[in-house]
Protein backbone atom coordinates (compact mmCIF):
# COMPACT_ATOMS: atom_id res chain seq x y z
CA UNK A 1 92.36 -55.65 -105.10
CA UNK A 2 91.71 -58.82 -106.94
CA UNK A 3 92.95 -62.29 -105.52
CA UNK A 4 96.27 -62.86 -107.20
CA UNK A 5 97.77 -59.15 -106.20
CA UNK A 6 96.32 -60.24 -102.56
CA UNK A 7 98.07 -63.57 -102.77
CA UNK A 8 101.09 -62.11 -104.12
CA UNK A 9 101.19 -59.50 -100.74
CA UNK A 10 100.86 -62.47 -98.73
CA UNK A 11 103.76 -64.84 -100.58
CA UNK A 12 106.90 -65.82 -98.39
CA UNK A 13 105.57 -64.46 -94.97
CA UNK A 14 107.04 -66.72 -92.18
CA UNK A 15 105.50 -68.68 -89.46
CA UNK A 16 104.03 -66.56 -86.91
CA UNK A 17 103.63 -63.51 -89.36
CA UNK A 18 101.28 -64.98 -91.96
CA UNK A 19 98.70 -62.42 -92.26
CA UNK A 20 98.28 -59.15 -90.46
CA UNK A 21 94.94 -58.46 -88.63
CA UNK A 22 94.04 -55.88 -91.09
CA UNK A 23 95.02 -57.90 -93.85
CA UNK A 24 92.23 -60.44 -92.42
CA UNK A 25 89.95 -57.77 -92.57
CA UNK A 26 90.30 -56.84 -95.93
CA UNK A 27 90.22 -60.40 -97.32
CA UNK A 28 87.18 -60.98 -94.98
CA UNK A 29 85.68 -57.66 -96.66
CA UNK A 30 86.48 -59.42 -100.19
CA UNK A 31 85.28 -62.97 -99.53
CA UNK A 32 88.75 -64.43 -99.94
CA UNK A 33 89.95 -67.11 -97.78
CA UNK A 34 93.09 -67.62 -96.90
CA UNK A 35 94.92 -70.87 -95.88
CA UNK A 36 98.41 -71.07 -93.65
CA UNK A 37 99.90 -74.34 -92.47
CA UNK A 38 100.80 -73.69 -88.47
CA UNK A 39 103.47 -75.57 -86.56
CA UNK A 40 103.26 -78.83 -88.28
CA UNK A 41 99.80 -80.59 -87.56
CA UNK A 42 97.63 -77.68 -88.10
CA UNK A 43 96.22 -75.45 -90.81
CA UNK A 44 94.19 -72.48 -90.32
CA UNK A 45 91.50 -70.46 -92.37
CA UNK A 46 91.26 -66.64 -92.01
CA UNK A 47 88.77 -64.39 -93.82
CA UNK A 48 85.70 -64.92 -94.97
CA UNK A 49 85.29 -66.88 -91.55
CA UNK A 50 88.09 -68.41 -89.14
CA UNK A 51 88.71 -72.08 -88.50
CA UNK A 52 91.73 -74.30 -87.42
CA UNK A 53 91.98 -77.88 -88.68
CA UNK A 54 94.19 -80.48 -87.45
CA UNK A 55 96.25 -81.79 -90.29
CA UNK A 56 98.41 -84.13 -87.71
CA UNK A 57 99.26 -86.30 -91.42
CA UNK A 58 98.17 -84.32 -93.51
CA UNK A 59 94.50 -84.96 -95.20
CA UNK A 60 91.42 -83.63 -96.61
CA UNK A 61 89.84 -80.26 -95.64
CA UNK A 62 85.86 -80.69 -96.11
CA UNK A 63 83.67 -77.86 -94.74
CA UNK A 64 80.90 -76.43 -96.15
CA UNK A 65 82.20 -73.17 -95.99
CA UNK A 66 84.62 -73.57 -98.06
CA UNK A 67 83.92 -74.13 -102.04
CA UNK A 68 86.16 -77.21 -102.57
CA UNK A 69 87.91 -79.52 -100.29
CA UNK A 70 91.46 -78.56 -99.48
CA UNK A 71 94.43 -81.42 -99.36
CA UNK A 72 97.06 -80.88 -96.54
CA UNK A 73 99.68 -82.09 -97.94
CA UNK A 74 102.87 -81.88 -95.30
């Protein structure tokens, strides 16, 4: 499965039902990384490893993991 027909299975889920365990499996099995806003100061990282973020205001997502800063933008 390459990343846009994963992204496009993910597209439109609702809070709460972002991403299925087994659909964090998968994209951990495929390097992917996925990103989901949570409640509304928060934003989460499943995949190829698992991280919340507090994003009170939004900002700047820096981790070495990752291979570009993200921007929370609220």
């Amino acid at each position: 499965m390459n990343i846009q027909e994963f992204a496009k299975m993910l597209d439109g889920r609702q809070y709460h039902n972002e991403i299925t365990v087994a659909e964090v499996e998968k994209a951990k099995e495929l390097g992917y990384i996925v990103v989901c806003g949570y409640s509304d100061d928060g934003c989460e990282i499943y995949g190829a490893f698992r991280e919340e973020y507090d994003c009170f205001n939004g900002g700047v997502i820096e981790d070495e993991r990752l291979p570009k800063p993200i921007t929370a933008v609220w």
